[in-house]
Protein backbone atom coordinates (compact mmCIF):
# COMPACT_ATOMS: atom_id res chain seq x y z
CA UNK A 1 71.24 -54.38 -114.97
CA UNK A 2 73.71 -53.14 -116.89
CA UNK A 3 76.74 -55.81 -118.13
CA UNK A 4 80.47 -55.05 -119.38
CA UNK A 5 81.31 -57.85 -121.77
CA UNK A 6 84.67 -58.55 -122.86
CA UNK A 7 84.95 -61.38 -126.23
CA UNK A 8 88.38 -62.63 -127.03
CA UNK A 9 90.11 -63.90 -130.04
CA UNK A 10 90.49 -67.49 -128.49
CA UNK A 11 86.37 -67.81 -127.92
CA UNK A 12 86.71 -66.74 -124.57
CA UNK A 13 85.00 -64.17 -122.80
CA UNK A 14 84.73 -62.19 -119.27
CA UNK A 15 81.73 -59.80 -117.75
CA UNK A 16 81.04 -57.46 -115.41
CA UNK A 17 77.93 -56.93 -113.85
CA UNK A 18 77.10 -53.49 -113.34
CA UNK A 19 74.04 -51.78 -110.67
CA UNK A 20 71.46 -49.72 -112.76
CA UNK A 21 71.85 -46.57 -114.20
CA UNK A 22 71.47 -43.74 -111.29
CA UNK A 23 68.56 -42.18 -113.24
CA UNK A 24 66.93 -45.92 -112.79
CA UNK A 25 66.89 -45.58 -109.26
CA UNK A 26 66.34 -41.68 -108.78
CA UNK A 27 62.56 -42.44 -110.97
CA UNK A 28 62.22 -45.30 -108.69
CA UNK A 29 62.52 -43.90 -105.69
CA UNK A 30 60.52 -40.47 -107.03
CA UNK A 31 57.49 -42.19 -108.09
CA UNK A 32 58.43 -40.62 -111.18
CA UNK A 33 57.38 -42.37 -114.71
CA UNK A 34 59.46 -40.57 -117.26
CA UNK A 35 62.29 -37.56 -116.84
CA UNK A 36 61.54 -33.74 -117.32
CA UNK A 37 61.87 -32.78 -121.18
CA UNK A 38 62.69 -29.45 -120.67
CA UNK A 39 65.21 -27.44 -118.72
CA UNK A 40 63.73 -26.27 -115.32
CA UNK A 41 60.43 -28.22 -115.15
CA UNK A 42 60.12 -30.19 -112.35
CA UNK A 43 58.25 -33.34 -112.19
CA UNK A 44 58.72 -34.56 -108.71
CA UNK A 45 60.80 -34.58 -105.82
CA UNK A 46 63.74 -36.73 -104.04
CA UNK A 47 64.49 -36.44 -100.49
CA UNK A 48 68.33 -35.65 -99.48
CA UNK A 49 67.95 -39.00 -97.44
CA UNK A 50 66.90 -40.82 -100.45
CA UNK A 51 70.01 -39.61 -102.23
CA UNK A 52 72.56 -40.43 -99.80
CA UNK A 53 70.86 -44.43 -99.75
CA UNK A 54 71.18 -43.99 -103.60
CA UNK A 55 75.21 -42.74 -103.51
CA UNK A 56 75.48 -45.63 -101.05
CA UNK A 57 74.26 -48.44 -103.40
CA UNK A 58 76.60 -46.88 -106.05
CA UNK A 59 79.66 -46.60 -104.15
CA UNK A 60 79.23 -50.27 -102.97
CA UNK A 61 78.19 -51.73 -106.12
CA UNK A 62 79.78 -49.80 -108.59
CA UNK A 63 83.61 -50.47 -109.37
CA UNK A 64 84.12 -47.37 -111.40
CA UNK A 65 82.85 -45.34 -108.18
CA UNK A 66 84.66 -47.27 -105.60
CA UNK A 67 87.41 -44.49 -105.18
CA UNK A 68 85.10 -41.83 -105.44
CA UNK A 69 84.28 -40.02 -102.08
CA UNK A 70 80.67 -41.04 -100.63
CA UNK A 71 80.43 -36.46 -100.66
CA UNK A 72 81.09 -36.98 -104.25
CA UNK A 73 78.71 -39.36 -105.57
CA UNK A 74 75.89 -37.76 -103.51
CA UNK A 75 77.20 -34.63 -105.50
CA UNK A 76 76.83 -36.04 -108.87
CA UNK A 77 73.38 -37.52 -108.08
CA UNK A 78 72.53 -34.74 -106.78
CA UNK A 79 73.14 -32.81 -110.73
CA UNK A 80 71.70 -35.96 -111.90
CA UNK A 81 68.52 -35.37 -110.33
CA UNK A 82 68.18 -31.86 -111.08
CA UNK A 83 68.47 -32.46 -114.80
CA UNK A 84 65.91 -34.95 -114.68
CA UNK A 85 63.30 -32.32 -113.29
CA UNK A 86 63.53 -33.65 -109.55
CA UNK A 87 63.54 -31.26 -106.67
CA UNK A 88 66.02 -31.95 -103.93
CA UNK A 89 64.18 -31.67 -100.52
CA UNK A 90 64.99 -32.23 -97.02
CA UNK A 91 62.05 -34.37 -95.74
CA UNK A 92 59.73 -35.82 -98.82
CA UNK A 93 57.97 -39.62 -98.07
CA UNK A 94 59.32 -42.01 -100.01
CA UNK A 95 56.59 -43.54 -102.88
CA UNK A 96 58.85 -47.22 -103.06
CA UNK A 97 61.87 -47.96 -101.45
CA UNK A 98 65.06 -48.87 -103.52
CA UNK A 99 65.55 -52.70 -102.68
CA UNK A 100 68.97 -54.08 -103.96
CA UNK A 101 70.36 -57.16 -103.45
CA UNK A 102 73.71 -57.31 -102.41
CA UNK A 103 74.69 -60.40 -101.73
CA UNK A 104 76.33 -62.09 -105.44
CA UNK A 105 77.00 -58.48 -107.09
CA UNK A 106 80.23 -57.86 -107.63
């Protein structure tokens, strides 16, 4: 998880917690270990179903996305993935499924 923490002159603070990075989830739901280190090597694959769960998770649980079109996000996943060495595909079984709780993330 990723936290926002704010510290203030009168010994006060404030935090934000954050969902995981999108690269996180995209090796999770892969099967993937570790990234591609080159340009155009691929290392696994992501189905476009898997992606669209992905932008889903984001758009809910991430504030900076939350005015960013569902289109979008899947967009910039998407890229994401592509630099990371994953091939987009239509129909690819799942290796784990993302599981994110909800409920107390705000």
């Amino acid at each position: 998880m990723r936290v926002k923490l704010w510290a203030f002159k009168d010994r006060t603070y404030s935090f934000k917690i954050k969902p995981p990075p999108t690269s996180w989830m995209l090796k999770r739901a892969s099967g993937v270990n570790v990234g591609a280190a080159e340009i155009e090597t691929n290392v696994g694959m992501i189905s476009i179903k898997c992606i669209y769960e992905i932008a889903k998770i984001k758009k809910e649980l991430d504030p900076d996305l939350r005015n960013v079109s569902l289109d979008g996000i899947c967009s910039m996943i998407i890229a994401q993935s592509r630099g990371m060495g994953l091939r987009v595909m239509e129909n690819v079984e799942h290796v784990e499924l993302i599981a994110v709780k909800t409920k107390g993330i705000r």
